[in-house]
Protein backbone atom coordinates (compact mmCIF):
# COMPACT_ATOMS: atom_id res chain seq x y z
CA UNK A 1 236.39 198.12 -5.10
CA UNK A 2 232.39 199.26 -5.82
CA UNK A 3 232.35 200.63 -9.19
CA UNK A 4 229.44 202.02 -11.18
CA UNK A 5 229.90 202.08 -14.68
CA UNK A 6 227.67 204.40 -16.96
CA UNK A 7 228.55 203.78 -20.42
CA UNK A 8 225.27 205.57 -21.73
CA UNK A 9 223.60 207.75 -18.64
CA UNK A 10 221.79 205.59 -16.05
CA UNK A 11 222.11 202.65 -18.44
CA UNK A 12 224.41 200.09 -16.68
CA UNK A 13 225.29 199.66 -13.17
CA UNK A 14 228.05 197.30 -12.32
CA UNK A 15 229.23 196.68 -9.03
CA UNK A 16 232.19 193.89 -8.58
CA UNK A 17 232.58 192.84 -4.63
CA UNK A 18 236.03 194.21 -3.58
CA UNK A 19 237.88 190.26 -3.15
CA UNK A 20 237.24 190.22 -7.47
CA UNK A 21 237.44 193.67 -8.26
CA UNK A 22 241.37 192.98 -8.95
CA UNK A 23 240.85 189.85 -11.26
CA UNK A 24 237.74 191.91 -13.08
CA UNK A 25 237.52 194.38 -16.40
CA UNK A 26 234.80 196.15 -15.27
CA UNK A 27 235.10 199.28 -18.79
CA UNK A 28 235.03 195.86 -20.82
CA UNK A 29 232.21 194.29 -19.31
CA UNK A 30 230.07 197.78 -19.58
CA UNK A 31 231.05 198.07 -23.48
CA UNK A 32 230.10 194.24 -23.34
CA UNK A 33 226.92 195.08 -22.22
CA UNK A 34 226.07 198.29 -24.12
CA UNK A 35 226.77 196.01 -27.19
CA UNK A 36 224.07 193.49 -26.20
CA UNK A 37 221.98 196.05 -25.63
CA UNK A 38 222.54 198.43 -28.23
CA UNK A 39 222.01 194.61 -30.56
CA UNK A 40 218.45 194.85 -29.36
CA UNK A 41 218.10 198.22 -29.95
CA UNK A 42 217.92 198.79 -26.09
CA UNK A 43 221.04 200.76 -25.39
CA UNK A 44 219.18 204.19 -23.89
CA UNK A 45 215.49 202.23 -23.15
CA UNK A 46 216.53 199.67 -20.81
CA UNK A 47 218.29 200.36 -17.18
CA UNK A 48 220.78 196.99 -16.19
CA UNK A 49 222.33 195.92 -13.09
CA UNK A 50 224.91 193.76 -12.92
CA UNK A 51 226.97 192.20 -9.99
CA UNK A 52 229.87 189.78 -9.66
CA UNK A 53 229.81 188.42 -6.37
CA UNK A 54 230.84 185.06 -4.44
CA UNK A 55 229.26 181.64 -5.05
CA UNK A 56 227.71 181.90 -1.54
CA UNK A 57 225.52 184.65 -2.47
CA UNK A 58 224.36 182.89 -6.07
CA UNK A 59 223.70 179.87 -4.22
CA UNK A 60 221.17 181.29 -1.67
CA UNK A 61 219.25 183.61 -4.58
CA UNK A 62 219.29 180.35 -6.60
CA UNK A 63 218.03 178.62 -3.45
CA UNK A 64 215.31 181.66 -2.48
CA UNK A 65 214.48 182.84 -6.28
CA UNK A 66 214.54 179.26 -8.15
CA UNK A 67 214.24 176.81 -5.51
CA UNK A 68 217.52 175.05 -6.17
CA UNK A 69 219.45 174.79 -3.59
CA UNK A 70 222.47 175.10 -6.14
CA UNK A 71 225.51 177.15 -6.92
CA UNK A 72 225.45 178.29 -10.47
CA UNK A 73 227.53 180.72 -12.43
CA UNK A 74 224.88 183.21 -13.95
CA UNK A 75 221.28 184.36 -12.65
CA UNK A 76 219.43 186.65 -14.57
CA UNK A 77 216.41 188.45 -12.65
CA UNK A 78 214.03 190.66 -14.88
CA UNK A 79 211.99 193.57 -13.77
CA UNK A 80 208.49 192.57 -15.14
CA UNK A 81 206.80 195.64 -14.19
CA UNK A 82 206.92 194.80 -10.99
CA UNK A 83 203.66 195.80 -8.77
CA UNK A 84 203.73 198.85 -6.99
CA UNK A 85 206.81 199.99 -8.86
CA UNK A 86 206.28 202.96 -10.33
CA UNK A 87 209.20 204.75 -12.42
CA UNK A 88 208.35 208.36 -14.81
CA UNK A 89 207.43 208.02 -18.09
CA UNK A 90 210.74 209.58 -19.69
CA UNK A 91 212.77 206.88 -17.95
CA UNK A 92 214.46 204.25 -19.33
CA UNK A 93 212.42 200.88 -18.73
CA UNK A 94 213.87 198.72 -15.59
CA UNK A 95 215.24 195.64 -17.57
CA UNK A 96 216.87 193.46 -14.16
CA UNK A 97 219.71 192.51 -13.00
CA UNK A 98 222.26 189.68 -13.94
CA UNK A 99 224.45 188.02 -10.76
CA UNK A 100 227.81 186.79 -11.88
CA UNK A 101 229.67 183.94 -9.50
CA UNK A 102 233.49 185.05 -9.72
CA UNK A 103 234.49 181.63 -8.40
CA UNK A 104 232.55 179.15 -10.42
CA UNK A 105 233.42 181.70 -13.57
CA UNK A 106 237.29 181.35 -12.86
CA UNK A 107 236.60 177.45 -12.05
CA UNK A 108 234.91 177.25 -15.24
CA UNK A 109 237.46 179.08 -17.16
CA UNK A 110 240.33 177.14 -15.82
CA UNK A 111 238.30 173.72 -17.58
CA UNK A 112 237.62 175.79 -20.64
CA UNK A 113 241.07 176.97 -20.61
CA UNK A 114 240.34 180.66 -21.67
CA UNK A 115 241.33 183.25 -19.43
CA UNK A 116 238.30 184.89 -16.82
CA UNK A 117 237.61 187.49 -19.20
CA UNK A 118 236.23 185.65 -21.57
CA UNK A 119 234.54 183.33 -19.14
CA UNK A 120 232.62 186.51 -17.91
CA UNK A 121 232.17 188.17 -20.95
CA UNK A 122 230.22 185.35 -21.47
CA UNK A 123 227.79 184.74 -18.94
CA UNK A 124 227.11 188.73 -18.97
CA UNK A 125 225.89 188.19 -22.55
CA UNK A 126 223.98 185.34 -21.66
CA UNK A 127 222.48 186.71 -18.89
CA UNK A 128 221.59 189.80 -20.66
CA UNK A 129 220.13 188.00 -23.47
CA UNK A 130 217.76 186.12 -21.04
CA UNK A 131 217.00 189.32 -19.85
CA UNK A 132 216.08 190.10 -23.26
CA UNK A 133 213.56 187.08 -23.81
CA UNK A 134 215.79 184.44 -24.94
CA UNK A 135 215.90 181.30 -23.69
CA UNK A 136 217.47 177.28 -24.34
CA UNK A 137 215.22 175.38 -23.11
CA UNK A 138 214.65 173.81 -26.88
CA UNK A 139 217.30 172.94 -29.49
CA UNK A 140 215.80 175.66 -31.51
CA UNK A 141 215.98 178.40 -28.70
CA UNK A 142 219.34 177.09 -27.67
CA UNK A 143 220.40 177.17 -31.09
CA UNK A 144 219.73 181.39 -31.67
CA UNK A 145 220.65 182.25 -28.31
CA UNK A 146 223.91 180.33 -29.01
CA UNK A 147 224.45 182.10 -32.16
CA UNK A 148 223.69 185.71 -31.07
CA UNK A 149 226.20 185.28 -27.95
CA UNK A 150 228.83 184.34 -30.90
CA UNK A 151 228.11 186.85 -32.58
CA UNK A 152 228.22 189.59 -29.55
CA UNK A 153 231.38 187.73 -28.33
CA UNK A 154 232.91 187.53 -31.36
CA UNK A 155 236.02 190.78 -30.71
CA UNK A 156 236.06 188.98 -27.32
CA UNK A 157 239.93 187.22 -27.09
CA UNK A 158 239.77 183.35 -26.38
């Protein structure tokens, strides 16, 4: 099932691939992301897209976007004012897109031994919050973007 989810108008756009749209909470992952946003004070500024999708298709935007030739279980892909994209000046600001793996999320819940849910509640936070700036790539960055996905996750059941 294709689902588009607008929590706040135009806001969030989530579209699960029909073989995970059984397995997926798509009203908890909007409110999920409406928190995160609404944490930055970018619940009506910034547009998001998100997608859950097969490992196949993460692996070749890893491959195209990053240049590793890689699955992984999250991407995040922000709209830096993109040249020759041109949106009205009373629209909300084009933040990106985040690209959720359904497989490697329910491989990597099954090790974690919390249910998908929570698995994907959690890379949609993190992928928002890179979205957002944040980064891990030192202990100190790690260490906040760690502590503000606790704190977003924290109503989240493990």
């Amino acid at each position: 099932m294709l689902d588009s989810m607008t929590p706040s108008p135009d806001t969030i756009s989530l579209q699960v691939e029909p073989p995970f749209a059984a397995r997926v909470d798509e009203q908890a992952l909007a409110a999920l992301a409406r928190r995160v946003l609404e944490s930055e004070q970018m619940d009506s500024l910034a547009e998001l897209s998100v997608l859950v999708t097969d490992d196949e298709t993460v692996r070749d935007l890893n491959k195209r976007y990053r240049d590793v030739d890689a699955p992984t279980d999250v991407l995040s892909f922000r709209m830096d004012g993109a040249e020759g994209f041109v949106t009205p000046p009373e629209s909300a600001e084009q933040l990106g897109e985040v690209v959720i793996a359904f497989p490697t999320a329910l491989r990597q819940a099954g090790g974690a031994g919390h249910d998908i849910g929570v698995e994907l509640a959690h890379l949609l936070a993190h992928g928002i919050l890179h979205l957002l700036g944040y980064d891990h790539e030192t202990a100190a960055e790690a260490k906040l973007m760690r502590s503000k996905e606790e704190a977003l996750l924290i109503d989240v059941a493990h």
